[in-house]
C-alpha atoms as a PDB file:
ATOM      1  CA  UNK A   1       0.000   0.000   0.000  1.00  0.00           C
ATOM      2  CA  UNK A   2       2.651   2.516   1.000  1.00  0.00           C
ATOM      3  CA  UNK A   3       4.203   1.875  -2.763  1.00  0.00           C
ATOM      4  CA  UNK A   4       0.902   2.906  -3.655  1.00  0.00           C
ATOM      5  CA  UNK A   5       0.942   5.949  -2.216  1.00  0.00           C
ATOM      6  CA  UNK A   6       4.394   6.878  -3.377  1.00  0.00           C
ATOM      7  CA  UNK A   7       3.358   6.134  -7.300  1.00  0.00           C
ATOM      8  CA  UNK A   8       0.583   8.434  -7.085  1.00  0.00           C
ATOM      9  CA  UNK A   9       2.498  11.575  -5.876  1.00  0.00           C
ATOM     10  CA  UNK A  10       5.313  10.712  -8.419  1.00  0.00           C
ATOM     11  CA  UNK A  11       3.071  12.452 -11.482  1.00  0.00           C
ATOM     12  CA  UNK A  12       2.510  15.643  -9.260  1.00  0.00           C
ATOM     13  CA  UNK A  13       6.148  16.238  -9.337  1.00  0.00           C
ATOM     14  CA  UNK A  14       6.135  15.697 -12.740  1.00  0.00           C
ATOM     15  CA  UNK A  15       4.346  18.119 -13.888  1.00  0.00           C
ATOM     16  CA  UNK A  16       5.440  20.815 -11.240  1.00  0.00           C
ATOM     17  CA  UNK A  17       6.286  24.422 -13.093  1.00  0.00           C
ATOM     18  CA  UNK A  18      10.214  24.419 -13.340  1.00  0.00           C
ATOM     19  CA  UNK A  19      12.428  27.363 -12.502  1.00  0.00           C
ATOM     20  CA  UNK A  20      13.858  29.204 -15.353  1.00  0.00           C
ATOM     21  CA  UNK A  21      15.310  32.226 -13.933  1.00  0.00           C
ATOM     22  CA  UNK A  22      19.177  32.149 -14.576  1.00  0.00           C
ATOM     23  CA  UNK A  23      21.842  34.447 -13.429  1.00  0.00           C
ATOM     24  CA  UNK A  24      22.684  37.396 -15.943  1.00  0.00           C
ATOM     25  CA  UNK A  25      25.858  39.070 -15.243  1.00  0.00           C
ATOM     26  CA  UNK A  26      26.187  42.792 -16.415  1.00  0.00           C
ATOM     27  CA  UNK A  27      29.484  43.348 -15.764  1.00  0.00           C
ATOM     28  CA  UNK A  28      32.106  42.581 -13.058  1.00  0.00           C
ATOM     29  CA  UNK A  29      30.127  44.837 -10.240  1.00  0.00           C
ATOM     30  CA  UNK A  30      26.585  43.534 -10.783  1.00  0.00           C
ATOM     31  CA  UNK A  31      24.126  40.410 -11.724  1.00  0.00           C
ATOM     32  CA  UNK A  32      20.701  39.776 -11.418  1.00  0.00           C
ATOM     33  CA  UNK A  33      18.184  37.197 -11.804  1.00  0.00           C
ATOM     34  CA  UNK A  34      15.778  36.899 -14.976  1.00  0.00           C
ATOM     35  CA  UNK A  35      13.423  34.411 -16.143  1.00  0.00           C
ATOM     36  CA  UNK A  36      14.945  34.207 -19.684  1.00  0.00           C
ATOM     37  CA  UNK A  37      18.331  35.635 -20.969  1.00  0.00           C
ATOM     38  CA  UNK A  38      17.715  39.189 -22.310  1.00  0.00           C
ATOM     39  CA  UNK A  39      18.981  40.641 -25.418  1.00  0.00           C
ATOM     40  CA  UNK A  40      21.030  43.783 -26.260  1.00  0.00           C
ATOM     41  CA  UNK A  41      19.589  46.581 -28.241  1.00  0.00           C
ATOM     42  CA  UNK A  42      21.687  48.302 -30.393  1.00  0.00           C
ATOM     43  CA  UNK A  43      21.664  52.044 -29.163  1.00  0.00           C
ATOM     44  CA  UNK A  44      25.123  53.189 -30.531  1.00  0.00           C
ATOM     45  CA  UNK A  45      23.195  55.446 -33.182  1.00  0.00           C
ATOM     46  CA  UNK A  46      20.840  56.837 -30.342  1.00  0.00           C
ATOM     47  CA  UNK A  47      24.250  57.114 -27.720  1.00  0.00           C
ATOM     48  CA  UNK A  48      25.949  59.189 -30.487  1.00  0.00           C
ATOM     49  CA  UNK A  49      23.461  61.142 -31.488  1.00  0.00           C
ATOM     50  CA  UNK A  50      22.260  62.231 -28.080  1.00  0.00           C
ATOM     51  CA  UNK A  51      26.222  62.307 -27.162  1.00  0.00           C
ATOM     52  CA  UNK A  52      25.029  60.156 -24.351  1.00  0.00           C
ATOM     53  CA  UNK A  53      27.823  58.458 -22.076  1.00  0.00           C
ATOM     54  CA  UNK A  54      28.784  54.822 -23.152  1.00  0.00           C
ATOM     55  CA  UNK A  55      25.049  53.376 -22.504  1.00  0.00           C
ATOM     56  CA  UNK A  56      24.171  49.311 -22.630  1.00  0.00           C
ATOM     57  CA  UNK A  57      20.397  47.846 -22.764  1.00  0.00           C
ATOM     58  CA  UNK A  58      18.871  44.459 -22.428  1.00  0.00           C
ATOM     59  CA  UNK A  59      15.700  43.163 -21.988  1.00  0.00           C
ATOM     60  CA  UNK A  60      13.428  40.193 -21.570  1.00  0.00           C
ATOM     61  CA  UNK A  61      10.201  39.346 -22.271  1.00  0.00           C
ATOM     62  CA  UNK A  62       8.279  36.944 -19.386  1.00  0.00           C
ATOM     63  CA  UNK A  63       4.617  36.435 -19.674  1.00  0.00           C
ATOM     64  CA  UNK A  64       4.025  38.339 -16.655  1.00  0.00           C
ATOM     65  CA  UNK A  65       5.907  41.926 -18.067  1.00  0.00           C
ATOM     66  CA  UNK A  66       9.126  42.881 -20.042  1.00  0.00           C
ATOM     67  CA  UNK A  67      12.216  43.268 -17.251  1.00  0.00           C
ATOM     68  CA  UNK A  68      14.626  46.277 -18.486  1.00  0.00           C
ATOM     69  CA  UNK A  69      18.337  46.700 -17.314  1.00  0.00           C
ATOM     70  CA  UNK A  70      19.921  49.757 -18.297  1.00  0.00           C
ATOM     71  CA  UNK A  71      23.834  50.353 -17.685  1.00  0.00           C
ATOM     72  CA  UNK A  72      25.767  53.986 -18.117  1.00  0.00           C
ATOM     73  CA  UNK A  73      28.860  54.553 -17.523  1.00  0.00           C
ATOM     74  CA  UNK A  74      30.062  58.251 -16.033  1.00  0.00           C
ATOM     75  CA  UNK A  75      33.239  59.088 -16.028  1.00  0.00           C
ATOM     76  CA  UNK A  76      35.746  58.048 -13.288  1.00  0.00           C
ATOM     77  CA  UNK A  77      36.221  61.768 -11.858  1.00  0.00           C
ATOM     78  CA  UNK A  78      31.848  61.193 -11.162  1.00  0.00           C
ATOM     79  CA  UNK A  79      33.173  58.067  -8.641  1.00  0.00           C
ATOM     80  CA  UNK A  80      30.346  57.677  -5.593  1.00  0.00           C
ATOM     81  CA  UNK A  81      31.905  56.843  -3.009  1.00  0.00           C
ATOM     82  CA  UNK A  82      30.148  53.691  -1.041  1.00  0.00           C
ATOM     83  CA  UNK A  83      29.465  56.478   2.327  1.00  0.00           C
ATOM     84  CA  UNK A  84      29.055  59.573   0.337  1.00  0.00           C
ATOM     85  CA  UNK A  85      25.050  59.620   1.062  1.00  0.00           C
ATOM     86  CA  UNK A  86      24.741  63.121   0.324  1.00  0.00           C
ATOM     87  CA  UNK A  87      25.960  62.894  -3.585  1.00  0.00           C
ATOM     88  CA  UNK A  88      24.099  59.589  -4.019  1.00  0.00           C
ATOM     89  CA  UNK A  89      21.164  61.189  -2.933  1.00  0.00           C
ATOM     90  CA  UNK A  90      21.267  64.306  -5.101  1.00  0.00           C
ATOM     91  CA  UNK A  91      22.397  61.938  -8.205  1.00  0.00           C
ATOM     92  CA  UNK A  92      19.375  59.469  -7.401  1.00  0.00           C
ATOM     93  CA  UNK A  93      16.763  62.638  -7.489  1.00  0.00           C
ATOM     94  CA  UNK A  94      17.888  63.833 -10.846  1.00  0.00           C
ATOM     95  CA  UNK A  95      17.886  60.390 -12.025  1.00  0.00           C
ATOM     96  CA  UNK A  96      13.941  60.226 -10.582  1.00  0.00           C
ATOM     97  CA  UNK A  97      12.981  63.620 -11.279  1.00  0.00           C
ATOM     98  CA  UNK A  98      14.083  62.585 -15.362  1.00  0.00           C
ATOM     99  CA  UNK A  99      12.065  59.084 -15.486  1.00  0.00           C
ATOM    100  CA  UNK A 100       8.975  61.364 -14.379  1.00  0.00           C
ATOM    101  CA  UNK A 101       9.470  63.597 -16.979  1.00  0.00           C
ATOM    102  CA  UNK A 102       9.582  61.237 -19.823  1.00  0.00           C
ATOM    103  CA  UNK A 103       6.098  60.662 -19.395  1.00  0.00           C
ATOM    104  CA  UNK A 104       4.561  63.272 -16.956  1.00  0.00           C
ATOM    105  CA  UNK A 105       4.278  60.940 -14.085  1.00  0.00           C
ATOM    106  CA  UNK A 106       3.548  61.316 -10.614  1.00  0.00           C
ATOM    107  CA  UNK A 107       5.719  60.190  -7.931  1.00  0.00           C
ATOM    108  CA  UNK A 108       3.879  57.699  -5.492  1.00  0.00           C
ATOM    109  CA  UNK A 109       6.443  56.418  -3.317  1.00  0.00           C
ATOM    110  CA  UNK A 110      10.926  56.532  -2.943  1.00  0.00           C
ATOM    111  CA  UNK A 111      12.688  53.997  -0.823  1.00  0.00           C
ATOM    112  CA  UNK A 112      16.458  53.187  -0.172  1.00  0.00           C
ATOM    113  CA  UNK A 113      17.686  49.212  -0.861  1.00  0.00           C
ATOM    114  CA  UNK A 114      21.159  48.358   0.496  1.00  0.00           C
ATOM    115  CA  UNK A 115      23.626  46.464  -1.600  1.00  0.00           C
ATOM    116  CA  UNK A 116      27.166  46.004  -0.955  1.00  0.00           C
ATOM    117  CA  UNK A 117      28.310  49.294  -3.391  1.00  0.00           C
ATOM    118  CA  UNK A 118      25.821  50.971  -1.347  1.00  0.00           C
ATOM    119  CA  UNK A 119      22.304  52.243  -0.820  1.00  0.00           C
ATOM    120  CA  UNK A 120      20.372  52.116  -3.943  1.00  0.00           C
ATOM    121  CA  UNK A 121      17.024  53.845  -4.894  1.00  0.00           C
ATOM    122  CA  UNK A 122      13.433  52.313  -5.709  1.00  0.00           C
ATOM    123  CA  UNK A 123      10.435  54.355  -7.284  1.00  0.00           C
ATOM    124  CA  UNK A 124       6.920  53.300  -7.412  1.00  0.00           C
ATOM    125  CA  UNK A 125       5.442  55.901  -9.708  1.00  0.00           C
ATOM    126  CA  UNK A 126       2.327  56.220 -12.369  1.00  0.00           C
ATOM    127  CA  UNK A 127       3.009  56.558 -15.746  1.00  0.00           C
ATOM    128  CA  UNK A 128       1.831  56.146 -19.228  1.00  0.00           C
ATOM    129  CA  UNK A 129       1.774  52.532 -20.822  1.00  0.00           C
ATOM    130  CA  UNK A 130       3.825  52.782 -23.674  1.00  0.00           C
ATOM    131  CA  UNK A 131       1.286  51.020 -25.787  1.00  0.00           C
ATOM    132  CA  UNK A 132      -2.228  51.912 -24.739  1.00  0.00           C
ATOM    133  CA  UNK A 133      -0.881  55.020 -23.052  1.00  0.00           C
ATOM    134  CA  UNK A 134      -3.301  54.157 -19.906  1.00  0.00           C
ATOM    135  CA  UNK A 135      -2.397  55.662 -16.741  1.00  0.00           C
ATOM    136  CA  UNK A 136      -0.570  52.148 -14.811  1.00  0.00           C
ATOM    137  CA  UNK A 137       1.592  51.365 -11.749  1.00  0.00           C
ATOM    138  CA  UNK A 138       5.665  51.365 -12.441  1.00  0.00           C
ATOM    139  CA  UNK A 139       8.616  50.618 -10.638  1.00  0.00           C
ATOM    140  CA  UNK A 140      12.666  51.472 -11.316  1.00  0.00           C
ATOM    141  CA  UNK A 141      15.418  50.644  -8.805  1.00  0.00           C
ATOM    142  CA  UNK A 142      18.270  52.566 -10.078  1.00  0.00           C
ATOM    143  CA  UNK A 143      21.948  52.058  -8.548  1.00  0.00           C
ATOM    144  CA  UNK A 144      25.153  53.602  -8.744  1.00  0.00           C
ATOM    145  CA  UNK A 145      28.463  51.943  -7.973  1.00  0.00           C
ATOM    146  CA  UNK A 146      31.639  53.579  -8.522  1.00  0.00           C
ATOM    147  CA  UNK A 147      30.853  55.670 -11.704  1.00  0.00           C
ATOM    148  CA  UNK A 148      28.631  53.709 -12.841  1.00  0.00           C
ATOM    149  CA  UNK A 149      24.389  54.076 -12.964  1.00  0.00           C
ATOM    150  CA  UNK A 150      22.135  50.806 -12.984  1.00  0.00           C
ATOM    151  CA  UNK A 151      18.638  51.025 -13.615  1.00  0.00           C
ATOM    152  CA  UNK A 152      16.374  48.121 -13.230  1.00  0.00           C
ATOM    153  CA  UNK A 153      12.898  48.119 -14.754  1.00  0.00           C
ATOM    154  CA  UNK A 154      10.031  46.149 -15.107  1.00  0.00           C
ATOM    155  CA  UNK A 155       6.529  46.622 -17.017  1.00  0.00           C
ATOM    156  CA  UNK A 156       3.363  44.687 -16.598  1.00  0.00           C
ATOM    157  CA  UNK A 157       2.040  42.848 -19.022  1.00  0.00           C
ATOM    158  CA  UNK A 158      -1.597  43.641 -18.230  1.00  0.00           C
ATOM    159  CA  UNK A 159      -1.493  47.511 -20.056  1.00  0.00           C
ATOM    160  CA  UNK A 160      -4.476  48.159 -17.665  1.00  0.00           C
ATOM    161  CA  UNK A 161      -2.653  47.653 -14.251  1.00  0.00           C
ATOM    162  CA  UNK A 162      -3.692  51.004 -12.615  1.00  0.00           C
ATOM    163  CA  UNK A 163      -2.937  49.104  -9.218  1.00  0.00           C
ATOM    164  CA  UNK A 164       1.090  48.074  -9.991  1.00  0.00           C
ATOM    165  CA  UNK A 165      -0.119  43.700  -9.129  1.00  0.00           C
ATOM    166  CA  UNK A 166       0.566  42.522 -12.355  1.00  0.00           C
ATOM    167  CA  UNK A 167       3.448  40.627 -12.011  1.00  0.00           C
ATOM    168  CA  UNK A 168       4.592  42.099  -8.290  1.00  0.00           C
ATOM    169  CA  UNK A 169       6.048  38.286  -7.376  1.00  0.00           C
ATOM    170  CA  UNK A 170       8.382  38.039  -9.984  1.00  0.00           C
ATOM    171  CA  UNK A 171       9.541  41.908 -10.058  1.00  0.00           C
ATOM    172  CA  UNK A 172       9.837  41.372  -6.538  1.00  0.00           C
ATOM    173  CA  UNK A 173      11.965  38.552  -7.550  1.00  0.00           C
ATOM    174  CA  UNK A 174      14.294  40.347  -9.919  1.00  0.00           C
ATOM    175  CA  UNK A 175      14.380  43.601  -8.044  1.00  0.00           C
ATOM    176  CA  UNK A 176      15.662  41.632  -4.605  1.00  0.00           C
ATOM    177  CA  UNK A 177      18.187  39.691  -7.013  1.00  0.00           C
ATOM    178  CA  UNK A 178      20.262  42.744  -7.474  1.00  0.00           C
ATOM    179  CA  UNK A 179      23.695  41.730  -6.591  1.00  0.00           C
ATOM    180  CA  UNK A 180      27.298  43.643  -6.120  1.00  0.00           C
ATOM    181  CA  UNK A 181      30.330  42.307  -6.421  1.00  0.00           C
ATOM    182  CA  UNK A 182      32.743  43.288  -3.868  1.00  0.00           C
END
């Protein structure tokens, strides 16, 4: 009887949802979890023509949202220092007060994250969906170590998420897998 019991729980396991997310490393500071490996987009012609610093972005597209990681590089003079709150702080509210412009959005909530290069930012803010241009729910963490900015983005799937729970477990999950390199 016990075997039984043993052969029926086998197909449950079976059939269990498997884990995807992998490990993508950004460079030798910083990695973070996604569900699929993201791709680069080819910005050099938007970098050069907006004489933006030396800017990399990859996505990846999950059924529950697209997951955006955006890396810029500042020059080494710009260096952070891990303690220096005060220039973090005023970097991290020009940073915010720019992803609010882009689409006249309205500021809902700021919190600090700590990592190991030192406290980063996280937004919750409403913005326009870029497709149905609906009012929705967003979040950004945005990071700086050294001279160098990380943002971290994710948008829902569901264009009509004017509540930000689309997908909250799994940008939850890639927001809290930010990790720094020491």
């Amino acid at each position: 009887m016990k075997s039984t019991h043993y052969l029926l729980l086998l197909p449950l396991f079976a059939f269990a949802p498997s884990d995807t997310w992998q490990s993508f490393t950004i460079d030798k500071q910083i990695a973070v979890q996604v569900p699929t490996r993201p791709s680069e987009a080819n910005i050099d012609k938007l970098a050069a023509a907006h004489h933006y610093s030396p800017t990399r972005v990859w996505t990846t597209k999950a059924p529950e949202g697209v997951y955006f990681i955006i890396r810029t590089a500042g020059r080494a003079s710009e260096s952070i220092g891990r303690q220096n709150t005060t220039q973090r702080q005023a970097l991290y509210t020009s940073v915010i007060q720019a992803a609010l412009q882009s689409d006249k959005s309205e500021l809902l909530t700021r919190t600090s994250f700590p990592t190991a290069g030192g406290a980063g930012c996280e937004i919750k803010y409403k913005g326009s969906h870029p497709v149905t241009q609906r009012r929705i729910i967003k979040y950004l963490r945005y990071l700086v170590v050294d001279s160098v900015g990380y943002s971290f983005q994710f948008l829902p799937a569901n264009p009509y998420d004017s509540l930000g729970l689309a997908g909250a477990e799994q940008r939850r999950r890639f927001f809290n897998s930010i990790t720094v390199k020491p």
